[in-house]
Protein backbone atom coordinates (compact mmCIF):
# COMPACT_ATOMS: atom_id res chain seq x y z
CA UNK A 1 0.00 0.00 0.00
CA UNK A 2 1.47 3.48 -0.81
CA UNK A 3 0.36 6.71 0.85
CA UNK A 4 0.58 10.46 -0.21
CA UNK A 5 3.88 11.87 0.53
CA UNK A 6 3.64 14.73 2.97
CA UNK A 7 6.04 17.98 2.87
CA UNK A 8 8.29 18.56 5.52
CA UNK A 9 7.26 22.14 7.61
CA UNK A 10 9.73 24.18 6.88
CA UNK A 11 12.54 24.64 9.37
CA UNK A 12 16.14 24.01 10.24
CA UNK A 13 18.11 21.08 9.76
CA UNK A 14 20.87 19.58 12.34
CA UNK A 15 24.33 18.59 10.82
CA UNK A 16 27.53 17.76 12.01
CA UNK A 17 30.90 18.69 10.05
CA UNK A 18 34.19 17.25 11.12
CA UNK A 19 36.05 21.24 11.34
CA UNK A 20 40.28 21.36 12.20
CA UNK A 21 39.43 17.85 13.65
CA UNK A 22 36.68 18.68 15.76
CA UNK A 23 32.74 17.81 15.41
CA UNK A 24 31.01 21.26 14.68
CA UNK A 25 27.11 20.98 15.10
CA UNK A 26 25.09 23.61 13.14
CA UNK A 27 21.83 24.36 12.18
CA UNK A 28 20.96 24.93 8.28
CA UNK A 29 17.41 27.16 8.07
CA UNK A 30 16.82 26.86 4.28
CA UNK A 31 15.47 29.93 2.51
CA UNK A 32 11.75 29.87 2.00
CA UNK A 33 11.25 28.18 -1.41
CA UNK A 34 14.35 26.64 -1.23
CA UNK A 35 15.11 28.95 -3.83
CA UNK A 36 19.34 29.56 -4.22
CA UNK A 37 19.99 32.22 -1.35
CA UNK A 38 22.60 35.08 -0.10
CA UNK A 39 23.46 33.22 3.41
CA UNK A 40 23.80 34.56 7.00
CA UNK A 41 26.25 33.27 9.66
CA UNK A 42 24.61 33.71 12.77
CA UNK A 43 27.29 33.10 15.77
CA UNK A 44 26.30 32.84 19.32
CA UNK A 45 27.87 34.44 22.64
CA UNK A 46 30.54 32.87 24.28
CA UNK A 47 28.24 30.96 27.15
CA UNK A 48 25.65 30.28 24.78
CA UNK A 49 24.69 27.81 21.69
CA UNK A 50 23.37 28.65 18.30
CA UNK A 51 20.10 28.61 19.63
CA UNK A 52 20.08 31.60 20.90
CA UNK A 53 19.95 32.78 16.93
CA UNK A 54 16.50 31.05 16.56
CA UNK A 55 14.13 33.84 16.32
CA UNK A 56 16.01 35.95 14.26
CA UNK A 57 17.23 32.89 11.92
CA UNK A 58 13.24 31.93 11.09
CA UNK A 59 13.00 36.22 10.36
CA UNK A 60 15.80 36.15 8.09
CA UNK A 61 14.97 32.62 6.47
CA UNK A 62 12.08 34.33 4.89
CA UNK A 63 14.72 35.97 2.53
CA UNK A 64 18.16 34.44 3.05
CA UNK A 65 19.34 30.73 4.25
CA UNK A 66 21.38 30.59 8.08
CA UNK A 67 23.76 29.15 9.11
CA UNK A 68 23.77 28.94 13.08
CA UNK A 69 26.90 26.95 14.68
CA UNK A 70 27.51 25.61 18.01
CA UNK A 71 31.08 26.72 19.32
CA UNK A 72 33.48 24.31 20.26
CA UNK A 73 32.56 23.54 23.77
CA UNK A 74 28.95 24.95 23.43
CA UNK A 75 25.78 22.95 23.31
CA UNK A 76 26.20 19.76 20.72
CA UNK A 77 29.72 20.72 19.33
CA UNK A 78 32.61 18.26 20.38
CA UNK A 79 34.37 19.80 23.88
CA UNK A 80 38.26 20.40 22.97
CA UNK A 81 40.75 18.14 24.05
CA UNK A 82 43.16 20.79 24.02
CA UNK A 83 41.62 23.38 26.24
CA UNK A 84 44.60 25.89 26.58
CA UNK A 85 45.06 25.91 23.18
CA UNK A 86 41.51 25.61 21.28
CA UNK A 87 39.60 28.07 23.41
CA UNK A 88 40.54 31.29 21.77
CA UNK A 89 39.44 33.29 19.00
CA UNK A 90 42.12 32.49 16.28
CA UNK A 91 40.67 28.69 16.63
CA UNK A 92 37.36 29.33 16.22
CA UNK A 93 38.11 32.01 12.98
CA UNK A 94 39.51 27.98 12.00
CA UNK A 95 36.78 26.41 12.91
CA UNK A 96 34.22 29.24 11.12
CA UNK A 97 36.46 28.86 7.37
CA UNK A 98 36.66 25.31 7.91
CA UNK A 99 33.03 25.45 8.00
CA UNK A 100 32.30 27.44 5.20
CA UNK A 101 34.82 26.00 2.92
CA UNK A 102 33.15 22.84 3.39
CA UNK A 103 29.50 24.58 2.66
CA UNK A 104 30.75 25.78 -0.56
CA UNK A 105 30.52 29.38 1.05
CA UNK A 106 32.32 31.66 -0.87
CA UNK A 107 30.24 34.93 0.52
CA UNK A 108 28.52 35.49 3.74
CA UNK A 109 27.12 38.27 6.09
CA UNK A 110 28.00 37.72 9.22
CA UNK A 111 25.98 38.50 12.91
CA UNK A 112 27.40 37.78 15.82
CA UNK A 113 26.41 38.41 19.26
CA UNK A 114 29.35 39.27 21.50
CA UNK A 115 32.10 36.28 20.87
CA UNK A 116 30.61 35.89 17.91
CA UNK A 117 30.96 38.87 16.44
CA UNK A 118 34.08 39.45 17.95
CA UNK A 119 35.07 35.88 15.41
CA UNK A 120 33.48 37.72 12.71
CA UNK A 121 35.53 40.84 13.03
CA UNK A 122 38.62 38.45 12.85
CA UNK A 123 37.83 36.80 10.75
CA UNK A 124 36.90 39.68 8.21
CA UNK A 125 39.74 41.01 8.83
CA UNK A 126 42.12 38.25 8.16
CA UNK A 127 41.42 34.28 6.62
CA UNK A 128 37.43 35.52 5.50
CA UNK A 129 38.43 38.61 4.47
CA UNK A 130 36.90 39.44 1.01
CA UNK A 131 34.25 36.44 1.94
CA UNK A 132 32.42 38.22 4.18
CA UNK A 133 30.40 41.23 2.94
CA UNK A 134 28.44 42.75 5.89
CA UNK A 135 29.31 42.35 9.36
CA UNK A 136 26.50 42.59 11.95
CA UNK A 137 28.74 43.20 15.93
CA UNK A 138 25.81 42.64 18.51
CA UNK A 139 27.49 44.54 21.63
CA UNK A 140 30.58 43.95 20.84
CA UNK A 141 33.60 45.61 19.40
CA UNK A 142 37.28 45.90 19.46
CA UNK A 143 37.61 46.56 23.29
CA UNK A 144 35.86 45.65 26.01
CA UNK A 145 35.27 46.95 29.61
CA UNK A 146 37.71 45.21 32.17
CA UNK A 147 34.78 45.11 34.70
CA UNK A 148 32.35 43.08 32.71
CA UNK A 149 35.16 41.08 31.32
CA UNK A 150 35.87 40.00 34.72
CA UNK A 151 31.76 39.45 35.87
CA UNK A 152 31.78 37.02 32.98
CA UNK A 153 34.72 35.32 33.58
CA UNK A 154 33.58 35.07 37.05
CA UNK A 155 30.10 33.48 36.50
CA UNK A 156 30.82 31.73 33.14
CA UNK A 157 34.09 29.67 34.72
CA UNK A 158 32.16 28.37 37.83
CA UNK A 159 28.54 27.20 36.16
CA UNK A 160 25.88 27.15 38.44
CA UNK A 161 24.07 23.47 38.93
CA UNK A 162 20.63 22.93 40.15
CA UNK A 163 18.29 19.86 41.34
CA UNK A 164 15.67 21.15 38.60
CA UNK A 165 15.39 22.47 35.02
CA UNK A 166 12.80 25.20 36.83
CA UNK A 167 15.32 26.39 38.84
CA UNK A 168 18.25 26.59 36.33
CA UNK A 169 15.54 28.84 34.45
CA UNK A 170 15.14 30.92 37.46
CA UNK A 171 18.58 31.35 37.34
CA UNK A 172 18.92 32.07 33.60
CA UNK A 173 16.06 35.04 34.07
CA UNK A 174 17.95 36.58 36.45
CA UNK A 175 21.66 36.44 34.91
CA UNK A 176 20.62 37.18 31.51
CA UNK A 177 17.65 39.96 32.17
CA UNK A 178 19.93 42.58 30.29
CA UNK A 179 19.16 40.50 26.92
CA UNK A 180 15.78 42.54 27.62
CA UNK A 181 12.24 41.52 26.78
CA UNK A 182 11.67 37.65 26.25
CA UNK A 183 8.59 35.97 26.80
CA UNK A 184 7.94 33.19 28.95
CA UNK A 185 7.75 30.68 26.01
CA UNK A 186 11.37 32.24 24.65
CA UNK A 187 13.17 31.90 28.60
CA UNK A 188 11.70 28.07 28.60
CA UNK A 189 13.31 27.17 25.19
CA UNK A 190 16.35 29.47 26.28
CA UNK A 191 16.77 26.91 29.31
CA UNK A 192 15.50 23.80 27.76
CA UNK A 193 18.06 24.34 24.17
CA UNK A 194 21.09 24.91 26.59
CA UNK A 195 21.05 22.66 29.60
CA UNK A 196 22.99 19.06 30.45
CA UNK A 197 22.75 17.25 33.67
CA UNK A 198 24.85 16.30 35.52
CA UNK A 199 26.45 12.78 37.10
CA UNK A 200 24.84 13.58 40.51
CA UNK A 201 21.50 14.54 38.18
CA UNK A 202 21.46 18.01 38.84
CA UNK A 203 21.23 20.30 35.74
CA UNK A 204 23.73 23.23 34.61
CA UNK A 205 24.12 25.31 31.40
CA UNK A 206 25.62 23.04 28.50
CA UNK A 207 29.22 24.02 27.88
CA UNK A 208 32.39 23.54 29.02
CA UNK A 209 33.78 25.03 31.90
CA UNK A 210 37.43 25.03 30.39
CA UNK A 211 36.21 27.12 27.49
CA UNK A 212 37.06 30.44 30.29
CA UNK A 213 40.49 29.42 29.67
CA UNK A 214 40.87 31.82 26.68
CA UNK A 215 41.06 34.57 29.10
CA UNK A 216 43.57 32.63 30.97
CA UNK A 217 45.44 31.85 28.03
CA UNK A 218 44.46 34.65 25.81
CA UNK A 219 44.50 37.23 27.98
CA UNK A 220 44.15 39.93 24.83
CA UNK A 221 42.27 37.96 22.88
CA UNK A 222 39.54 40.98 22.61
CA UNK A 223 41.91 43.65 22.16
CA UNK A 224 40.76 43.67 17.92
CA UNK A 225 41.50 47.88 17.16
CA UNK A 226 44.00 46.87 14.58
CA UNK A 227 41.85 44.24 13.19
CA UNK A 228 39.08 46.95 13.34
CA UNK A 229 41.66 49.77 11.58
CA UNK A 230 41.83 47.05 8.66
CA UNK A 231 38.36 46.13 7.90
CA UNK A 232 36.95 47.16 4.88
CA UNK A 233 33.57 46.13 4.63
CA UNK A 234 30.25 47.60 5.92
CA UNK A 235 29.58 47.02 9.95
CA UNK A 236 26.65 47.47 12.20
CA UNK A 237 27.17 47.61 15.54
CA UNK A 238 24.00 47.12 17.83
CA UNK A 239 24.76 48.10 21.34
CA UNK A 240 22.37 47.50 24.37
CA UNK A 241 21.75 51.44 25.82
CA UNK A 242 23.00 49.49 29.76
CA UNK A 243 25.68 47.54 28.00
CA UNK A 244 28.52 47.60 30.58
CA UNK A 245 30.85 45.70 28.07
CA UNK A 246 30.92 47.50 24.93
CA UNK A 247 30.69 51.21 26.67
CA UNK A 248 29.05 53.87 24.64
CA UNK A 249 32.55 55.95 24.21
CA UNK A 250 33.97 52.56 22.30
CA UNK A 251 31.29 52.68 20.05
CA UNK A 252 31.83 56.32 19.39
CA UNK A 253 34.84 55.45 18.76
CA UNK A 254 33.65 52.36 16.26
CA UNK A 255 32.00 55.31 14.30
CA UNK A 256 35.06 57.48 13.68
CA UNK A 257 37.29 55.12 12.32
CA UNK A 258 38.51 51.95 10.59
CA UNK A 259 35.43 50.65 9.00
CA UNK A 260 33.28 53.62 10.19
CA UNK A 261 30.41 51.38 11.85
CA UNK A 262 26.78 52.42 11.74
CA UNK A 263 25.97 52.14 15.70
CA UNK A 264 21.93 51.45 16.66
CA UNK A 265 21.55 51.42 20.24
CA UNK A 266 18.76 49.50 21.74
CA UNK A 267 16.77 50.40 24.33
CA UNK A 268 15.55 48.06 27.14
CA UNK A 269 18.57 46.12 26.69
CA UNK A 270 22.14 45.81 27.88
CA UNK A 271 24.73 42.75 27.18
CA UNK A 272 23.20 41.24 24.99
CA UNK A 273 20.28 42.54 22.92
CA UNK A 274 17.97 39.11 22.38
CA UNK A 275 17.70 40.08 18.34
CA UNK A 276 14.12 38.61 19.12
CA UNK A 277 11.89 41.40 18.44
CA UNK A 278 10.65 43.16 15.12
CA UNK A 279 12.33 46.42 15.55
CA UNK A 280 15.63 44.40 15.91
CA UNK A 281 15.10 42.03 12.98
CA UNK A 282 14.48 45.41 10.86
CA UNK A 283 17.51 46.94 11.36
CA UNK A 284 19.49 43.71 10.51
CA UNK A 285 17.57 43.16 7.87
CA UNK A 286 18.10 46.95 6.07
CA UNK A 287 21.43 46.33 6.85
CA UNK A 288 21.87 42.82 4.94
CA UNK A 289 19.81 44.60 2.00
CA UNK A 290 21.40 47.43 1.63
């Protein structure tokens, strides 16, 4: 007996790439149509997973296919084996062209939300450059304040653990309020996309510990102005109005030289804006279309 086939809804698609010897997970949102498509690399923060680029990935699917990886050491991407050494920004610019070479990815934009957009700065500035066309920085930029470098070193080295997933979202509410408005449904897939338990069974955010070893290791990993001075390309920079990372004076700053960024700052929002609201998928979007 045969039955009707049924079309998939549309959506993204989990893969796995081997990347500089490393599993990479990523998820592929197709264009609508499925209709050839300028693509968007959407990279997450350094605590986080690609999830966090949901909302905006199903926005800009309507127009362009995205690309949204898991970090090394972040939600379903292999954990390094070398720690000291893999945990730093000029790995992951390896990872990110290993992963595009192997997508046939010739020219991308790029948004990234903090670490991630600091690897797209890199990146554009050095092995991607000329492959990347726009660069979208979500509070971040080519120095950082020393106090909230330290506040995330602090929490993001010693993960907290809980006895329950309700709790761990408690938790997640309160450390990540400055992403700013979220709704109830978008905290529970927040905490339920980036949690692992633990051998004693309680829960804790899913990534490795070790990964706060680039500031360890890397101490000036984020210290990018010469990067910046090179860049070439067309950059938005999106800083949350409370940021306490990417301070309002750096941004200033982002605008008067090197690539000359456009700077939108966000109201209602400090480190990091959620890009999970209309007015923030429009200003990506005119950017990307420009």
């Amino acid at each position: 007996m045969s039955f009707p086939s049924v079309a998939a809804p549309a959506g993204p698609r989990s893969h796995y790439l081997r990347c500089e010897g490393r599993e990479i997970h990523y998820l592929d949102w197709p264009a609508a149509g499925g209709a050839p498509a300028e693509t968007v690399i959407a990279w997450h923060g350094l605590a986080r997973t690609g999830r966090d680029m949901d909302d905006i990935a199903a926005h800009l699917a309507q127009r362009y296919r995205v690309i949204c990886p898991d970090t090394i050491g972040r939600g379903l991407s292999q954990w390094s084996p070398q720690p000291e050494q893999e945990y730093c920004l000029a790995f992951y610019v390896r990872l990110a062209v290993s992963l595009l070479d192997q997508l046939g990815l010739q020219r991308v934009h790029w948004l990234g939300t903090s670490m991630g957009g600091a690897i797209g700065l890199l990146a554009a500035a050095t092995t991607l450059r000329g492959r990347i066309e726009r660069l979208v920085l979500n509070d971040i930029g080519p120095q950082l304040a020393a106090p909230a470098l330290q506040r995330i070193r602090d929490y993001a080295g010693q993960p907290a653990a809980f006895d329950t997933v309700s709790e761990l979202e408690d938790y997640f509410r309160r450390v990540y309020e400055p992403y700013g408005w979220l709704s109830d449904a978008q905290w529970r897939r927040l905490t339920e996309t980036s949690v692992r338990r633990l051998p004693d069974g309680r829960v804790t955010p899913h990534y490795d510990p070790a990964m706060v070893m680039q500031f360890t290791h890397h101490p000036d990993d984020y210290a990018l102005w010469e990067a910046w001075d090179s860049l070439a390309l067309p950059v938005l920079c999106l800083r949350g109005e409370r940021s306490d990372l990417l301070l309002a004076e750096t941004a200033e700053e982002m605008r008067r030289r090197g690539p000359r960024a456009v700077v939108a700052t966000l109201a209602g929002c400090g480190h990091a804006p959620a890009l999970n609201t209309p007015a923030q998928y429009a200003l990506v979007e005119r950017f990307f279309s420009a």
